[in-house]
C-alpha atoms as a PDB file:
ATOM      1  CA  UNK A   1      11.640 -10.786 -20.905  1.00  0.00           C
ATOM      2  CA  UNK A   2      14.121 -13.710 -20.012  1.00  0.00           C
ATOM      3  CA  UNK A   3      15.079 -13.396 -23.678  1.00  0.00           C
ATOM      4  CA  UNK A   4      16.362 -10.312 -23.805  1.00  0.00           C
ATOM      5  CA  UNK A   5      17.818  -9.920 -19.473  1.00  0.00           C
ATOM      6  CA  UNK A   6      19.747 -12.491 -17.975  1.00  0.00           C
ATOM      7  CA  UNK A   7      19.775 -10.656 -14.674  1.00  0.00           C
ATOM      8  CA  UNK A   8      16.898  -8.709 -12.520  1.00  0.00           C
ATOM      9  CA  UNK A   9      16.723  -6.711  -9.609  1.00  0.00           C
ATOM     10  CA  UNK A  10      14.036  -5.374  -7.309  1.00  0.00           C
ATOM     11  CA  UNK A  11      14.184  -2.159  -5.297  1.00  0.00           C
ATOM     12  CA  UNK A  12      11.242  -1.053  -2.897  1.00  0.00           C
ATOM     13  CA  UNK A  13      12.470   2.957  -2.049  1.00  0.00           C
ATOM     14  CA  UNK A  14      10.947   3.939   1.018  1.00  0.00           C
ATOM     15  CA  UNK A  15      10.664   7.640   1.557  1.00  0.00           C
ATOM     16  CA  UNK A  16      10.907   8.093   5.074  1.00  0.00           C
ATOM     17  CA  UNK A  17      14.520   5.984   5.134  1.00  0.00           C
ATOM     18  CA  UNK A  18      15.838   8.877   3.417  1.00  0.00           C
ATOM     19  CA  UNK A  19      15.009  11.970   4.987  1.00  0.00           C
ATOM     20  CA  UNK A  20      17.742  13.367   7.211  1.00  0.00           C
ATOM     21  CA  UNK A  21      17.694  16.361   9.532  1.00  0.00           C
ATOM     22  CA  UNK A  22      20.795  17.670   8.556  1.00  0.00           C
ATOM     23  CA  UNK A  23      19.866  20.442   5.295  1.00  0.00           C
ATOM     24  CA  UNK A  24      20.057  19.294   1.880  1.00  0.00           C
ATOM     25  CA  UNK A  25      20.895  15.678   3.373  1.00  0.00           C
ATOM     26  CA  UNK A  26      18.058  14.259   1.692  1.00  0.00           C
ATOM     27  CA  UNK A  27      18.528  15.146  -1.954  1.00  0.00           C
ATOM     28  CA  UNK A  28      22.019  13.201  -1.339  1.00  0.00           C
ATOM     29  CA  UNK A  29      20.379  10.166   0.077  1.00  0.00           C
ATOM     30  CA  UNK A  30      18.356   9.869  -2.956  1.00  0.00           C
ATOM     31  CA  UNK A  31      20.756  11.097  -5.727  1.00  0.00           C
ATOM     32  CA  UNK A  32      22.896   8.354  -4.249  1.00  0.00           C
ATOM     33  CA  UNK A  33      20.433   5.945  -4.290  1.00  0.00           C
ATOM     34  CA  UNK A  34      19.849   6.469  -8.089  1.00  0.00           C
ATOM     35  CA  UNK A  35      23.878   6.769  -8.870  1.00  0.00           C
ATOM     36  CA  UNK A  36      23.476   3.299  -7.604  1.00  0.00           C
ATOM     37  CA  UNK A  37      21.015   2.613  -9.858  1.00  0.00           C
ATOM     38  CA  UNK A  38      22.627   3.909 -13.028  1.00  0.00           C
ATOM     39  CA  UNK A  39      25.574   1.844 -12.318  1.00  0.00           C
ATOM     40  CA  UNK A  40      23.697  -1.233 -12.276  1.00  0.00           C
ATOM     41  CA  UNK A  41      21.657  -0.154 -15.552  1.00  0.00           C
ATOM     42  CA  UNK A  42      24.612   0.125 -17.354  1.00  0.00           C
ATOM     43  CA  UNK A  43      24.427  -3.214 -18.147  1.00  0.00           C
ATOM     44  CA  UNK A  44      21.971  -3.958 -20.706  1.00  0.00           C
ATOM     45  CA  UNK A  45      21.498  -7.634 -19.925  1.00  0.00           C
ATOM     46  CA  UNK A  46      20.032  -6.496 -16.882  1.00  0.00           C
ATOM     47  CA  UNK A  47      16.873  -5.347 -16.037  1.00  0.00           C
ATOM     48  CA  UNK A  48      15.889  -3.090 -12.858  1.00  0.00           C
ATOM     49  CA  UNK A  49      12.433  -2.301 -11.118  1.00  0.00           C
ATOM     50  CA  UNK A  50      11.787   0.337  -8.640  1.00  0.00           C
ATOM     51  CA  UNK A  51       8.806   0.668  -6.458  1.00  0.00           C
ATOM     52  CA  UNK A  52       8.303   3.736  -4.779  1.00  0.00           C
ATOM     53  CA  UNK A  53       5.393   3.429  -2.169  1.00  0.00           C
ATOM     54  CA  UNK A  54       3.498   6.756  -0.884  1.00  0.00           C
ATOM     55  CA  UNK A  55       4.925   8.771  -3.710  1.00  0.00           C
ATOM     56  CA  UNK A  56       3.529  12.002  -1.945  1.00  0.00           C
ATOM     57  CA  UNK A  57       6.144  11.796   0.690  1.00  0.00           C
ATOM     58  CA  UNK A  58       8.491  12.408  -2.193  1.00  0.00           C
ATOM     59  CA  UNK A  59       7.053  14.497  -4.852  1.00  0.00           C
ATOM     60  CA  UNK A  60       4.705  17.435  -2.617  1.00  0.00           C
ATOM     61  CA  UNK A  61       3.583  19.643  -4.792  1.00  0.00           C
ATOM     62  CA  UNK A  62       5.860  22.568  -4.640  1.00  0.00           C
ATOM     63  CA  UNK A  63       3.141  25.167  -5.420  1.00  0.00           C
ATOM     64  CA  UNK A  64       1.151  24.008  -2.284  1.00  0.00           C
ATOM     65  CA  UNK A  65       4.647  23.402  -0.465  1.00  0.00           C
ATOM     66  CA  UNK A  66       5.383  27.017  -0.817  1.00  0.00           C
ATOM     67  CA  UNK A  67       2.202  28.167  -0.090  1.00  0.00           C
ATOM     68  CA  UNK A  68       1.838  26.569   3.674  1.00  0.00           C
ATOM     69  CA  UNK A  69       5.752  27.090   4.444  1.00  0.00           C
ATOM     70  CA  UNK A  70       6.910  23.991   3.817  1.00  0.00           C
ATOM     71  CA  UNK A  71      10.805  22.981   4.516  1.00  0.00           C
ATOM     72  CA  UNK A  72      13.111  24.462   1.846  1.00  0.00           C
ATOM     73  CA  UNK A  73      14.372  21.008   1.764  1.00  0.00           C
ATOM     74  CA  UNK A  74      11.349  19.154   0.616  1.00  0.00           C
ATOM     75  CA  UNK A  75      11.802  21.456  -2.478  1.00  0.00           C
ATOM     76  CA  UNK A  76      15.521  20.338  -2.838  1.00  0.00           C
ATOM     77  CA  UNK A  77      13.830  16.263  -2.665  1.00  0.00           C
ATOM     78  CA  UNK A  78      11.001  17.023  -5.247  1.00  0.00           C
ATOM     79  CA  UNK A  79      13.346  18.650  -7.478  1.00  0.00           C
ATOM     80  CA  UNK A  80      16.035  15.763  -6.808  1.00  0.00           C
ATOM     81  CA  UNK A  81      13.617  13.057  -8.095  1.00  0.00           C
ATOM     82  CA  UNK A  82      12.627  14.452 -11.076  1.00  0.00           C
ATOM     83  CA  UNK A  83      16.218  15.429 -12.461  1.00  0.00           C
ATOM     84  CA  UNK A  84      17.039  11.380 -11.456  1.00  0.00           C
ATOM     85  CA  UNK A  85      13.922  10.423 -13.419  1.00  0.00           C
ATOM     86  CA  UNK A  86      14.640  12.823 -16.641  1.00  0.00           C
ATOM     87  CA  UNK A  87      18.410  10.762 -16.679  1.00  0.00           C
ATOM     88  CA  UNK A  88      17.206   7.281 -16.511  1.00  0.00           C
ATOM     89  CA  UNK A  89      15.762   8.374 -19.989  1.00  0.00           C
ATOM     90  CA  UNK A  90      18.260   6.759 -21.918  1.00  0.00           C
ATOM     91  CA  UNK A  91      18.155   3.754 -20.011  1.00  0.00           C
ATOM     92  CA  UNK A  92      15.526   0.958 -21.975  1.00  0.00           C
ATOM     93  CA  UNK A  93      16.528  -1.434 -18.887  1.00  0.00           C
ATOM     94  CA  UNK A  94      14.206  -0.337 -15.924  1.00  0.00           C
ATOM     95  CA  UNK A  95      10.682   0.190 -14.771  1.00  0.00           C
ATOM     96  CA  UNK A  96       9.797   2.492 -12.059  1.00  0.00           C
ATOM     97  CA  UNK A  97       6.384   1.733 -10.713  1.00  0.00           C
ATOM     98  CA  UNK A  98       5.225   4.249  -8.036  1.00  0.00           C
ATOM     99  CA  UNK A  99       1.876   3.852  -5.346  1.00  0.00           C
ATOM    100  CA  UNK A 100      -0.250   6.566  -4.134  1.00  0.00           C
ATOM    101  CA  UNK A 101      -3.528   7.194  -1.981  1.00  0.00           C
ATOM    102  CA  UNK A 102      -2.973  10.845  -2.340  1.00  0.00           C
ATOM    103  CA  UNK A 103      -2.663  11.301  -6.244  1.00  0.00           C
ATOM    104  CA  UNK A 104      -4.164  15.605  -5.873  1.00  0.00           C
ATOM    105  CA  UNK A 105      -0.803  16.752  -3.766  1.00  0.00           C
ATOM    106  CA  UNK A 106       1.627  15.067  -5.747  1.00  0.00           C
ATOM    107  CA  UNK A 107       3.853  17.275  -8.325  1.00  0.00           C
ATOM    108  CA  UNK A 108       2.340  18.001 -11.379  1.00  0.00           C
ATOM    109  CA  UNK A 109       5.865  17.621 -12.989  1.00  0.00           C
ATOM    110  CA  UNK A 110       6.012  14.074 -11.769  1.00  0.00           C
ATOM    111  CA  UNK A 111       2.779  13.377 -13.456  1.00  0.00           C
ATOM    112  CA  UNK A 112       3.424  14.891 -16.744  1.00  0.00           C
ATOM    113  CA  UNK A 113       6.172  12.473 -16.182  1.00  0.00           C
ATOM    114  CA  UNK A 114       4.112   9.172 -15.759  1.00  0.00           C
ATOM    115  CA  UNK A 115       3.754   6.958 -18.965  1.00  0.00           C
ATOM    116  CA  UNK A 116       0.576   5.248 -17.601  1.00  0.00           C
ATOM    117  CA  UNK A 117      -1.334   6.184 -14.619  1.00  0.00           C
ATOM    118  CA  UNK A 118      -3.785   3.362 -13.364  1.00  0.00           C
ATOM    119  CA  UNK A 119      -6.477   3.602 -10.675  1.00  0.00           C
ATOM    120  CA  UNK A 120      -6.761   0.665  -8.573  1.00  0.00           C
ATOM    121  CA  UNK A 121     -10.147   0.851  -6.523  1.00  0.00           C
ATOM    122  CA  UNK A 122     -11.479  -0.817  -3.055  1.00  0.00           C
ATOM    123  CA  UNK A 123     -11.509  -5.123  -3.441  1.00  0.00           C
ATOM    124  CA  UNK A 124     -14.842  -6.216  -4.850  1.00  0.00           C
ATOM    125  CA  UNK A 125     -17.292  -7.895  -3.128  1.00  0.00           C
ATOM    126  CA  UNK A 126     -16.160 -11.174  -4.149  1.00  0.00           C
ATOM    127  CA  UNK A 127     -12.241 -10.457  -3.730  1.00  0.00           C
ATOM    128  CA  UNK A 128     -13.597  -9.264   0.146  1.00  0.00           C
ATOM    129  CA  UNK A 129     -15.226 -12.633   0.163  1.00  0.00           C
ATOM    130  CA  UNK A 130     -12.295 -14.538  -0.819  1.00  0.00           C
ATOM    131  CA  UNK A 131     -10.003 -12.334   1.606  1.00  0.00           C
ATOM    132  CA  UNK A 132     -12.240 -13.659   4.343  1.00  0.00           C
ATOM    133  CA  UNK A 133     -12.728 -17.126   3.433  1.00  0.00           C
ATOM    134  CA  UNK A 134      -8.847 -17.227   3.635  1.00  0.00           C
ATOM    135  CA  UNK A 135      -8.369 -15.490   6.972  1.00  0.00           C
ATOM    136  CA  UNK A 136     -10.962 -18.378   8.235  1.00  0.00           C
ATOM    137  CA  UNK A 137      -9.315 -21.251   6.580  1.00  0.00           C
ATOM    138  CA  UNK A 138      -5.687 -20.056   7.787  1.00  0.00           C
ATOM    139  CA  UNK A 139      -6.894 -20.051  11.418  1.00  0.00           C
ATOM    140  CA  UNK A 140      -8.902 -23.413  11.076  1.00  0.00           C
ATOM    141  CA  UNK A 141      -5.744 -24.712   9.440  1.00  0.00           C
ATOM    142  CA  UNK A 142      -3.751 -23.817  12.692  1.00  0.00           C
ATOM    143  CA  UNK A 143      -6.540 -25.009  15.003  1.00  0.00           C
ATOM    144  CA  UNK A 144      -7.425 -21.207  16.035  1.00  0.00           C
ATOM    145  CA  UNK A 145     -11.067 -21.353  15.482  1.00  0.00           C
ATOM    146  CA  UNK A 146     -13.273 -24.397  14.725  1.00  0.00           C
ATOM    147  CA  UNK A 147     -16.014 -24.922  12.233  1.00  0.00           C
ATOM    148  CA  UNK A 148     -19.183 -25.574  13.565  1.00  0.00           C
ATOM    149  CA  UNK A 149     -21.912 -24.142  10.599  1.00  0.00           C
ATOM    150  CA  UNK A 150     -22.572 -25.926   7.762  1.00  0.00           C
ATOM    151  CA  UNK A 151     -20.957 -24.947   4.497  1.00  0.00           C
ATOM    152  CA  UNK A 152     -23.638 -23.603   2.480  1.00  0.00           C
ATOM    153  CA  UNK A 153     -24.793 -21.685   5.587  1.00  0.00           C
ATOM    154  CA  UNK A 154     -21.202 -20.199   6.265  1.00  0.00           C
ATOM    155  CA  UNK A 155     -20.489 -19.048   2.961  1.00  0.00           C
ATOM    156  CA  UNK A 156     -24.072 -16.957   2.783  1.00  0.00           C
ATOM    157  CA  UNK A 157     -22.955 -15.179   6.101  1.00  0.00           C
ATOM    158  CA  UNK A 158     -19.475 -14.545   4.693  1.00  0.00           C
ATOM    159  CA  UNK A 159     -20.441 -13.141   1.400  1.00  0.00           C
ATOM    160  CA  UNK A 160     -23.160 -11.236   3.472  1.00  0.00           C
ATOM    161  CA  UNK A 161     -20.443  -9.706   5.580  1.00  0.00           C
ATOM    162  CA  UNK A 162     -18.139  -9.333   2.537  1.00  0.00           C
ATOM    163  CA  UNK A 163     -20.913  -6.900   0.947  1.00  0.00           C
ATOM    164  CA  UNK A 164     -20.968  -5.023   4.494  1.00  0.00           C
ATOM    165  CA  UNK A 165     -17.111  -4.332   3.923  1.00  0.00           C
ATOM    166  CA  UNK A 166     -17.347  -2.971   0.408  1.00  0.00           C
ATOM    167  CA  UNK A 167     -15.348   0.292   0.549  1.00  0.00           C
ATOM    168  CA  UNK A 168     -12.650  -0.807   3.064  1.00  0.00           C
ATOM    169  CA  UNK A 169      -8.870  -0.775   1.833  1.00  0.00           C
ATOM    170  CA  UNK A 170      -7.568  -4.602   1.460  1.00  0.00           C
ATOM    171  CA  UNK A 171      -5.306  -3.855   4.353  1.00  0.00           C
ATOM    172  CA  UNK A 172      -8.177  -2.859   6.601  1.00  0.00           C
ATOM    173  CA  UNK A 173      -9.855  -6.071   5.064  1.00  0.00           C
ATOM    174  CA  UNK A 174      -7.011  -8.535   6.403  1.00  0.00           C
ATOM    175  CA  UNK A 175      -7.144  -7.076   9.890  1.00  0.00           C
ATOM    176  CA  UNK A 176     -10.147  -7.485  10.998  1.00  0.00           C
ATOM    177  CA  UNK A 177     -10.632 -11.173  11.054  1.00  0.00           C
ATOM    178  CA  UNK A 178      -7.388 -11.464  13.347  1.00  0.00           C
ATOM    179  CA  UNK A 179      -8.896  -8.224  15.148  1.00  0.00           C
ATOM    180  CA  UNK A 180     -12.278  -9.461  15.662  1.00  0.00           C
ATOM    181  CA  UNK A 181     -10.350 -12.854  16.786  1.00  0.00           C
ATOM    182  CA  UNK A 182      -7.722 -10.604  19.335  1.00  0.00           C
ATOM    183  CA  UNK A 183     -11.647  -9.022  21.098  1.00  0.00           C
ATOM    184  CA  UNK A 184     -12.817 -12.909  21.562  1.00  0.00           C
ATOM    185  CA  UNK A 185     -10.248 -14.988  22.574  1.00  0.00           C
ATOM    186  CA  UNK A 186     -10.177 -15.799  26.337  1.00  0.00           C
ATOM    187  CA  UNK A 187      -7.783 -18.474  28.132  1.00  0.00           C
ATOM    188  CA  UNK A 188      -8.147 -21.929  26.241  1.00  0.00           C
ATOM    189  CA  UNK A 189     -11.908 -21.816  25.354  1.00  0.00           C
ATOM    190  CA  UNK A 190     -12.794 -22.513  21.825  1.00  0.00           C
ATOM    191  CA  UNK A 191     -13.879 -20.444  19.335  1.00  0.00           C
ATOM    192  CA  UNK A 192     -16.126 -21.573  16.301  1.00  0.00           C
ATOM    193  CA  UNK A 193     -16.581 -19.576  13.045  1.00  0.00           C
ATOM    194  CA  UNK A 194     -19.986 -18.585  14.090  1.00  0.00           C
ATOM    195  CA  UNK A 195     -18.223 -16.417  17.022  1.00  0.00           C
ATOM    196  CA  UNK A 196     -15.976 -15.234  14.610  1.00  0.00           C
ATOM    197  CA  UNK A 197     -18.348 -13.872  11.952  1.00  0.00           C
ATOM    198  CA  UNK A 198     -20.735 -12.502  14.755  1.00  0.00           C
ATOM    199  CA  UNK A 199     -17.493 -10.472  15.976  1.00  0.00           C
ATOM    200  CA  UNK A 200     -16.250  -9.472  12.713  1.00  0.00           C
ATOM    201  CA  UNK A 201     -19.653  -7.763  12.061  1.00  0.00           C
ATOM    202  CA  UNK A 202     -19.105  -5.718  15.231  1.00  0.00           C
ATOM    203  CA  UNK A 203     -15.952  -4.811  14.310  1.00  0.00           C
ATOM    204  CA  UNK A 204     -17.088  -3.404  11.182  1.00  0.00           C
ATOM    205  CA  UNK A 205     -19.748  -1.601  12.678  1.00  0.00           C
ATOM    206  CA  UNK A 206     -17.241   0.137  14.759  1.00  0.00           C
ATOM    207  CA  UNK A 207     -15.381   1.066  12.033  1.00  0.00           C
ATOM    208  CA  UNK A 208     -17.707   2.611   9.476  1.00  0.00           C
ATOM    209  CA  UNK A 209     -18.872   4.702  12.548  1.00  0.00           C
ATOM    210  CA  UNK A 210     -15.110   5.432  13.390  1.00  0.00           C
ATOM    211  CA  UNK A 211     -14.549   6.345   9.828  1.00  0.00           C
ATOM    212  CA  UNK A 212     -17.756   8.679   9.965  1.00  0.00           C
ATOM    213  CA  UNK A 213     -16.621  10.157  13.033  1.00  0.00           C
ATOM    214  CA  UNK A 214     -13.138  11.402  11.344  1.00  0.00           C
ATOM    215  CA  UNK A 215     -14.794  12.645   8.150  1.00  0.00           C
ATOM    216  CA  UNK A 216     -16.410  15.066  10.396  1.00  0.00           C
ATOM    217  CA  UNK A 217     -12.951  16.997  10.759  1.00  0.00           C
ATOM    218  CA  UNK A 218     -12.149  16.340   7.004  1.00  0.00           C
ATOM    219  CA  UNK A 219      -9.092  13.371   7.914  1.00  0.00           C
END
């Protein structure tokens, strides 16, 4: 890649920075944002990536946008961002890479549009494990917590825990340690790992019965 750019640019495009409440605003924000792009592309020693995050909040299906009502404006957006992908065509100098959770409401057009679509499941159980085992090290490091369970003994619990948490997002995953930490921590008193582990498993029990609690009203 260095061979062939000498120069490289990264864009994160966040959705909701765009939207305007004035009509048709939005479709400007973003065919500016992509003019900008082009001009930069023109150079073909340089080399551009785009990451769009939440997709969806860009690219609603316009059958199902039509169908509830949806703002004639989110129409003018959809159809904004696929004309701006159909002209970066010619350009060999840029990758867009685009994140979803919600993959069934985007635009069918946009899809038909993707050169490779990749699913990228929950953390394994020994990815959880090594999320976890970094939380604890990062907060022994800065003399949050203190070890007080022998090595062999800790690392059973944790990977025990870790296989308890298989199905949660990785964000979810590098919350609750500081979460569980937040519900213990009182004054100056000191806080081992075993605390911390015996607080992170309540914390997970509250929210796998949280999570069953909204899947009763379909969230």
């Amino acid at each position: 890649m260095k061979e062939l750019f000498s120069r490289f640019y990264y864009y994160e495009l966040n959705g909701g920075s765009l939207f305007s409440k004035w009509f048709s605003e939005s479709s400007h924000n973003l065919s500016r944002f992509f003019d900008d792009i082009r001009r930069i592309c023109y150079d073909p020693l340089t080399f551009v990536i785009i990451l769009i995050d939440e997709i969806e909040s860009l690219s609603l299906s316009r059958i199902s946008s039509l169908s509830s009502n949806e703002p004639s404006d989110m129409l003018r957006v959809v159809n904004t961002l696929l004309t701006e992908i159909d002209r970066l065509k010619s350009y060999s100098n840029i990758l867009i890479i685009t994140t979803s959770n919600l993959i069934e409401i985007i635009d069918k057009a946009l899809i038909d549009r993707s050169d490779l679509i990749l699913f990228i499941g929950p953390p394994s159980i020994k990815t959880i494990f090594n999320i976890y085992n970094a939380c604890f090290n990062e907060l022994i490091d800065k003399n949050l917590i203190y070890s007080n369970i022998n090595f062999d003994k800790f690392n059973n619990k944790l990977w025990n825990l870790a296989k308890l948490s298989h199905g949660l997002s990785g964000r979810t995953l590098r919350k609750l340690p500081m979460v569980a930490f937040s519900h213990i921590q009182q004054n100056d008193q000191f806080i081992y790992s075993q605390q911390l582990l015996k607080a992170m498993h309540q914390q997970l029990i509250d929210q796998k019965n949280t999570n069953n609690y909204l899947q009763q009203f379909n969230y």
